[in-house]
C-alpha atoms as a PDB file:
ATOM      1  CA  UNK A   1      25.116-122.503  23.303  1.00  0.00           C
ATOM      2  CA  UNK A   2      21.655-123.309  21.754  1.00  0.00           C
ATOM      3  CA  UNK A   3      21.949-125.234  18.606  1.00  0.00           C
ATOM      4  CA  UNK A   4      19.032-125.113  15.857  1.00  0.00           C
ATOM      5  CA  UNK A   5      17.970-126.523  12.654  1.00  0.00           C
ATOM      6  CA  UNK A   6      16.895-125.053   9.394  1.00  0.00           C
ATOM      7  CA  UNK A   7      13.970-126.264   7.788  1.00  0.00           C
ATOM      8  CA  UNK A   8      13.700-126.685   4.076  1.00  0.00           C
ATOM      9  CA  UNK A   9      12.570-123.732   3.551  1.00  0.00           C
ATOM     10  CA  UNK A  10      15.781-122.325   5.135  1.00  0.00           C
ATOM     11  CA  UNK A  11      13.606-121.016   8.229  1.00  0.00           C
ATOM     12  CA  UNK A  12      15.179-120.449  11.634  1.00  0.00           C
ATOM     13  CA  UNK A  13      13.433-120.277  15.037  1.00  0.00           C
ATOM     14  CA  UNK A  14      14.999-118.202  17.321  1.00  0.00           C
ATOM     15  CA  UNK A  15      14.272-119.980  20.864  1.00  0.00           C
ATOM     16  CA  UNK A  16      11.841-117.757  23.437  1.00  0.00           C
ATOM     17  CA  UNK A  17      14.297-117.532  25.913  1.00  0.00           C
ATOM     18  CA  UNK A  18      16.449-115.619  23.209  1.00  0.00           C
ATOM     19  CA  UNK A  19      13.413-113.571  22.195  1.00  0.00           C
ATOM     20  CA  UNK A  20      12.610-112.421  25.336  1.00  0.00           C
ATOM     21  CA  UNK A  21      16.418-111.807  26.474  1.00  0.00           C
ATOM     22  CA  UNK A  22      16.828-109.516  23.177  1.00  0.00           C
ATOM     23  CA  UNK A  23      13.421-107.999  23.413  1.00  0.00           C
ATOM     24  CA  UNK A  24      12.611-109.509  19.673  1.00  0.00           C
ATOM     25  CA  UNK A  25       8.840-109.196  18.830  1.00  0.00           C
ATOM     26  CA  UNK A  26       6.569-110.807  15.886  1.00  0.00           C
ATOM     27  CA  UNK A  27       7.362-108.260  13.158  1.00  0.00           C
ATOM     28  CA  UNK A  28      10.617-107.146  14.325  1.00  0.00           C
ATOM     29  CA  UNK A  29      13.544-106.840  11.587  1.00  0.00           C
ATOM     30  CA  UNK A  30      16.394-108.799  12.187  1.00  0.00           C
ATOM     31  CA  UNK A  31      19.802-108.347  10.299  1.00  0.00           C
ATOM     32  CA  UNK A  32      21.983-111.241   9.172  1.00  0.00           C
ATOM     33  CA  UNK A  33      25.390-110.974   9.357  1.00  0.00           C
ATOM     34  CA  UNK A  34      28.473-112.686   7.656  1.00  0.00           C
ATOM     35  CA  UNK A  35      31.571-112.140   9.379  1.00  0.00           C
ATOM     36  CA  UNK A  36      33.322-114.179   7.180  1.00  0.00           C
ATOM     37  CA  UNK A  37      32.446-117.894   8.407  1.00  0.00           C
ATOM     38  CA  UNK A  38      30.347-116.569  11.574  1.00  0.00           C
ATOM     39  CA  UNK A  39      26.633-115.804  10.884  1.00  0.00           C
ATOM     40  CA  UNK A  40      24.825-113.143  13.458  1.00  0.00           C
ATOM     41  CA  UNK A  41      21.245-112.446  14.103  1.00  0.00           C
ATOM     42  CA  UNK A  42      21.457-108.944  15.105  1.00  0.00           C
ATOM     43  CA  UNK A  43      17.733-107.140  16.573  1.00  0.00           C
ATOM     44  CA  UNK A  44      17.861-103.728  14.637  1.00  0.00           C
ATOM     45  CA  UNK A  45      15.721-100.713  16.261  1.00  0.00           C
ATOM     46  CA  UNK A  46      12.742 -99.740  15.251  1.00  0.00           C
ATOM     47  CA  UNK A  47      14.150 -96.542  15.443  1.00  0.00           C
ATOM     48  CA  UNK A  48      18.189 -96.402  14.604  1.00  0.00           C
ATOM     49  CA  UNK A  49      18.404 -92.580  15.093  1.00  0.00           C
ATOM     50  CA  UNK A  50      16.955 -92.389  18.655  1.00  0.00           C
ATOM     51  CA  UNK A  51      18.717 -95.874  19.457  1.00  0.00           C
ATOM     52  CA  UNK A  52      22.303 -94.108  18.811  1.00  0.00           C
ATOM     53  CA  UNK A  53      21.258 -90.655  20.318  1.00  0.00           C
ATOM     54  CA  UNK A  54      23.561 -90.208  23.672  1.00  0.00           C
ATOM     55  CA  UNK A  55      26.428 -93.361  22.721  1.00  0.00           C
ATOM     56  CA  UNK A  56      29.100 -90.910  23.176  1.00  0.00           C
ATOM     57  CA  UNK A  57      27.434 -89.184  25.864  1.00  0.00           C
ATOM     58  CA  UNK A  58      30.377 -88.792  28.555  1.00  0.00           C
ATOM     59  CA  UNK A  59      33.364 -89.415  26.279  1.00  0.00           C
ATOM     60  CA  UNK A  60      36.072 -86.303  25.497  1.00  0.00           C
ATOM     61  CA  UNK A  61      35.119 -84.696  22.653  1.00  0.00           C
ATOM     62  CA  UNK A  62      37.594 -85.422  19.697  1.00  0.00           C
ATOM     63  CA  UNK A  63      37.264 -82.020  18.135  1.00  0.00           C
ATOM     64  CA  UNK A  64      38.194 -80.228  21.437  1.00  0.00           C
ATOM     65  CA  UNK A  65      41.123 -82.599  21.277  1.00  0.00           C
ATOM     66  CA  UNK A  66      42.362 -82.150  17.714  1.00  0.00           C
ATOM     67  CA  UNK A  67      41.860 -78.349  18.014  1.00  0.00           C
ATOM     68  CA  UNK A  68      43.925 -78.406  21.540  1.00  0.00           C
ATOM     69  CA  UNK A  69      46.807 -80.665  20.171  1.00  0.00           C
ATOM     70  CA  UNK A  70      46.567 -78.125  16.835  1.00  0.00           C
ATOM     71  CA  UNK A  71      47.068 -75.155  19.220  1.00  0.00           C
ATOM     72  CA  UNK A  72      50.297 -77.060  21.072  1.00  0.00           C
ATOM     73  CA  UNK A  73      51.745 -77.509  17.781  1.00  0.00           C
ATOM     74  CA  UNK A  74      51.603 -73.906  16.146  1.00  0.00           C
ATOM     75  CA  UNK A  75      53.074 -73.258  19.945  1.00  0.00           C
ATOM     76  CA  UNK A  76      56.069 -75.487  19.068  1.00  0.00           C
ATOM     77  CA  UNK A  77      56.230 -74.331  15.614  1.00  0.00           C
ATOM     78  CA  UNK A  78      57.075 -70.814  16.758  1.00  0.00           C
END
């Protein structure tokens, strides 16, 4: 755990070894998070749109499963 202190003016450094683990640049945006008690520092890309492209690349496809399980049901039904 790395521990750090806020200056008066309510700055924060975030420690290099942090920096360079997150890849967090001079004139990067950061987002701070409440969590209810729990503060985050979270990097946000500079682009969010190609950051998210491909997350669900690889996973089944929950409209080929609703329609399926829809299909087994009217099957049931009759």
């Amino acid at each position: 755990m790395t521990t750090m202190r806020v200056s008066q003016k309510g700055w924060v450094v975030i420690p290099a070894h942090l920096r360079e683990k997150y890849n967090i640049r001079p004139g990067d945006e950061v987002a701070i998070v409440d969590y209810g008690g729990v503060l985050s520092i979270v990097p946000l890309p500079e682009d969010p749109i190609k950051a998210a492209s491909g997350m669900l690349k690889g996973e089944p496809s929950l409209t080929e499963a609703l329609l399926e399980e829809r299909a087994k049901e009217r099957a049931r039904e009759r």
